[in-house]
N, C-alpha and C. Protein backbone atom coordinates (compact mmCIF):
# COMPACT_ATOMS: atom_id res chain seq x y z
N UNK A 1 119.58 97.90 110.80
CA UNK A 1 119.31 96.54 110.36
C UNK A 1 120.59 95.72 110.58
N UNK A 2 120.54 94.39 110.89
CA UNK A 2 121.82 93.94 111.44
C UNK A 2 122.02 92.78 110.45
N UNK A 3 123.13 92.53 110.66
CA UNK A 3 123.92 91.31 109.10
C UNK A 3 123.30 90.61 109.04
N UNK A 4 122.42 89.67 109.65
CA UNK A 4 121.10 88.46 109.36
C UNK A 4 120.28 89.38 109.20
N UNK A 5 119.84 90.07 109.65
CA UNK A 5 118.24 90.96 108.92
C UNK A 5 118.76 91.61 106.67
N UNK A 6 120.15 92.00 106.81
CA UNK A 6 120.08 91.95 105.95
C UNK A 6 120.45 91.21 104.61
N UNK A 7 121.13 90.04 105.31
CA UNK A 7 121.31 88.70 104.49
C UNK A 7 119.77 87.85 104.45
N UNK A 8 119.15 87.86 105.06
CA UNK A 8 117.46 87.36 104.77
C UNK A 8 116.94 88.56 104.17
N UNK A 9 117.22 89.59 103.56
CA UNK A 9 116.08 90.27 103.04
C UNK A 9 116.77 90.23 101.45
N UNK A 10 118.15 89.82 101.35
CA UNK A 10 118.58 89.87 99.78
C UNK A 10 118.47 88.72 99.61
N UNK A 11 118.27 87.39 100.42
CA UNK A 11 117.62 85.91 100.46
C UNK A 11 116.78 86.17 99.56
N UNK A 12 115.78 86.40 100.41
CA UNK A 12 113.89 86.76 99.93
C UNK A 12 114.09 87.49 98.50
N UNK A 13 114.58 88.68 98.66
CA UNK A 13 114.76 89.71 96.81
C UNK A 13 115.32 88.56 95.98
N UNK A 14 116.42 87.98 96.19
CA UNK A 14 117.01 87.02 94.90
C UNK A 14 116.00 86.18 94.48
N UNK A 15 115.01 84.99 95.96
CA UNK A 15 114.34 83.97 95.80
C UNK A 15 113.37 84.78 94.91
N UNK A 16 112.78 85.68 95.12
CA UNK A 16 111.38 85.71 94.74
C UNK A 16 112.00 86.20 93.00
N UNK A 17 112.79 87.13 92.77
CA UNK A 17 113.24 87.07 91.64
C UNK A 17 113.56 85.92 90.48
N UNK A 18 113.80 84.72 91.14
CA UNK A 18 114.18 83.51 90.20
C UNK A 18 112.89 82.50 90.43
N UNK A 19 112.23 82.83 91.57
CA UNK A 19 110.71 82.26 91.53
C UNK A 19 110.06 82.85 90.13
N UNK A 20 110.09 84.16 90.08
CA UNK A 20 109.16 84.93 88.89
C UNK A 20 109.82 84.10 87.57
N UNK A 21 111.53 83.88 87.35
CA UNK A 21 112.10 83.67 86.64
C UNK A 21 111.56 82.12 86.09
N UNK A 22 111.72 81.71 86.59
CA UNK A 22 111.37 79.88 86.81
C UNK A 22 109.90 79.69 86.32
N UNK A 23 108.87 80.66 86.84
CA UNK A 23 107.94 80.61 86.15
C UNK A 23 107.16 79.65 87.96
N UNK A 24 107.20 80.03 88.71
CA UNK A 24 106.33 79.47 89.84
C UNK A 24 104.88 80.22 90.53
N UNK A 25 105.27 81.13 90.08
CA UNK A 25 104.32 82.15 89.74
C UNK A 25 102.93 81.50 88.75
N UNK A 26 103.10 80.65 88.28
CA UNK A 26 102.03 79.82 87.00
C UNK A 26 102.20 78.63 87.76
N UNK A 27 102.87 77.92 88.60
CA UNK A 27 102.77 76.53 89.17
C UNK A 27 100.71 76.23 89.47
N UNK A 28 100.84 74.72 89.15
CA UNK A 28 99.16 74.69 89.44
C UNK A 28 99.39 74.26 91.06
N UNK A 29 100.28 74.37 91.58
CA UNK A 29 100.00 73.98 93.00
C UNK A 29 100.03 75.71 93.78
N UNK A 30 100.84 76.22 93.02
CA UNK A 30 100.79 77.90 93.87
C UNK A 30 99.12 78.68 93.59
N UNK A 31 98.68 77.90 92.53
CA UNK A 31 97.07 78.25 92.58
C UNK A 31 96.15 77.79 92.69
N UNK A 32 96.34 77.10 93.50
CA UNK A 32 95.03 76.14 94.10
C UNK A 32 95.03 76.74 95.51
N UNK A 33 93.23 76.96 95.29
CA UNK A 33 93.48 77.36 96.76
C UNK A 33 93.34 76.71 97.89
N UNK A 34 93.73 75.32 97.62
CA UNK A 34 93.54 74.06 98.96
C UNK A 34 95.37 74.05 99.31
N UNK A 35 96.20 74.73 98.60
CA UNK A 35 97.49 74.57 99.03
C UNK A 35 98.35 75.48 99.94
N UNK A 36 98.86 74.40 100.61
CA UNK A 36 99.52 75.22 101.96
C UNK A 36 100.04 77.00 101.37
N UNK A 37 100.76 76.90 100.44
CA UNK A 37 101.62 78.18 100.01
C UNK A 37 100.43 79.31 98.87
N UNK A 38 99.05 78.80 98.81
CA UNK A 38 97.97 79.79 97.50
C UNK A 38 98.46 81.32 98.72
N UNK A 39 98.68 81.78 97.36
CA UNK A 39 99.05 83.28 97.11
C UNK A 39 100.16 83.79 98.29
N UNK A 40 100.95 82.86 98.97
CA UNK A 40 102.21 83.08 99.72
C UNK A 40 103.45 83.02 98.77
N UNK A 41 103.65 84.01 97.73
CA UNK A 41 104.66 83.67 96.39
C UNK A 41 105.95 83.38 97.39
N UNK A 42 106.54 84.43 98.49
CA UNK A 42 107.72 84.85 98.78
C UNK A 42 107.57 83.17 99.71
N UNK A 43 107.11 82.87 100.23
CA UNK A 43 106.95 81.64 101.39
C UNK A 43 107.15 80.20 100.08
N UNK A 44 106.51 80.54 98.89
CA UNK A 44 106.72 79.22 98.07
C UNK A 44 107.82 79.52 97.28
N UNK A 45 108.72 80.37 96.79
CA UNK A 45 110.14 80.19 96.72
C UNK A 45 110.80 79.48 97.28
N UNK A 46 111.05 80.24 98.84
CA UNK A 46 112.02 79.59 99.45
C UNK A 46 111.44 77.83 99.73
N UNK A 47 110.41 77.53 99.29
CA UNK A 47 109.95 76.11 99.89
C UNK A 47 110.90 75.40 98.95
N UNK A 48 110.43 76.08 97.42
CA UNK A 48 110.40 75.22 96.00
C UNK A 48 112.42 75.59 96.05
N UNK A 49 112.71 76.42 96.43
CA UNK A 49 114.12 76.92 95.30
C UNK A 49 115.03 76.43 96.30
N UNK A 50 116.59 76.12 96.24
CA UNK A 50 117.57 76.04 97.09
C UNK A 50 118.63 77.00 96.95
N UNK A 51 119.15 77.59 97.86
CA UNK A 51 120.05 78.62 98.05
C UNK A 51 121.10 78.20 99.00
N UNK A 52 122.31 78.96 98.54
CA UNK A 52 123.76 78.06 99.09
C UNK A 52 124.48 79.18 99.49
N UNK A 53 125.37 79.46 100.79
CA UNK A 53 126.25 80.54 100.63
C UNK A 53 127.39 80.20 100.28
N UNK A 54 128.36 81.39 99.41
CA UNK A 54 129.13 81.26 99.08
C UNK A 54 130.43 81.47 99.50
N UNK A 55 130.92 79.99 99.86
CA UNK A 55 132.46 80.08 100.99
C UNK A 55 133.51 81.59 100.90
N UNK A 56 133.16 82.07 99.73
CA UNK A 56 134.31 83.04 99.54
C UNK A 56 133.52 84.15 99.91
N UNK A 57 132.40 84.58 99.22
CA UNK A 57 131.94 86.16 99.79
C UNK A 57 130.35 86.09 100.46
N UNK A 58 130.21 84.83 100.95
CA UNK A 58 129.12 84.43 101.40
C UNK A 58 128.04 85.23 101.61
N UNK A 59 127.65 85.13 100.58
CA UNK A 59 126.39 85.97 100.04
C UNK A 59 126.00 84.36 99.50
N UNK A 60 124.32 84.55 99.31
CA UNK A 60 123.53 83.57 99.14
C UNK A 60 123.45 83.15 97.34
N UNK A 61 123.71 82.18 97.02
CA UNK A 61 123.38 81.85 95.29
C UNK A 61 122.58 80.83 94.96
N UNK A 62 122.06 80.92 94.07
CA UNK A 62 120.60 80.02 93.48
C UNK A 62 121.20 78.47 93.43
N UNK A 63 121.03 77.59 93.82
CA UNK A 63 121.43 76.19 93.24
C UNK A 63 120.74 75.29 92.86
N UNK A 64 119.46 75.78 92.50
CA UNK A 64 118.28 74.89 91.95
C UNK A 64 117.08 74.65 92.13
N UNK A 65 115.92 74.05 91.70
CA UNK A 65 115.06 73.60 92.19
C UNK A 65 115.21 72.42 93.48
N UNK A 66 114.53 72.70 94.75
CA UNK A 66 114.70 71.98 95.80
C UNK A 66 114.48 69.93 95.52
N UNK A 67 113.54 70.45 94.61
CA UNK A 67 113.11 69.05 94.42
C UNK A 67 111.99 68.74 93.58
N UNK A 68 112.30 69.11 92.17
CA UNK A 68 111.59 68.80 91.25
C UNK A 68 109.64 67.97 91.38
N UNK A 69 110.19 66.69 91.57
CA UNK A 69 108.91 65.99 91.98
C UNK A 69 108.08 66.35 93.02
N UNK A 70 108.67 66.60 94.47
CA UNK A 70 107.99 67.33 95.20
C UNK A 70 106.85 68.18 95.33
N UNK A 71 105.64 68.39 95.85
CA UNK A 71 104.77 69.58 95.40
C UNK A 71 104.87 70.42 96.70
């Protein structure tokens, strides 16, 4: 596995972890099933969450919801 295959797969483990955390998992747009992301949890993280690397050991860290109002 090579340094981008495994910096996108601890991406995806962190996102989907603070997705569950956040509670997006219960979003009424992640369960409708007219919406682009119904039942794509790992695909509506990274839509909803923002992730930053970190200048010093650049590994990826949570920095928020992408955009609150947004659906």
């Amino acid at each position: 596995m090579s340094e981008s295959e495994k910096y996108e797969a601890d991406l995806k483990k962190k996102a989907i972890e603070r997705g569950k955390h956040e509670g997006l998992d219960k979003d009424k747009n992640y369960n409708d099933p007219s919406y682009a992301y119904y039942k794509k949890f790992e695909e509506f993280c990274l839509f909803k969450l923002a992730y930053y690397e970190c200048f010093k050991c650049k590994l990826p860290y949570f920095g928020g919801l992408k955009d609150c109002a947004r659906n």
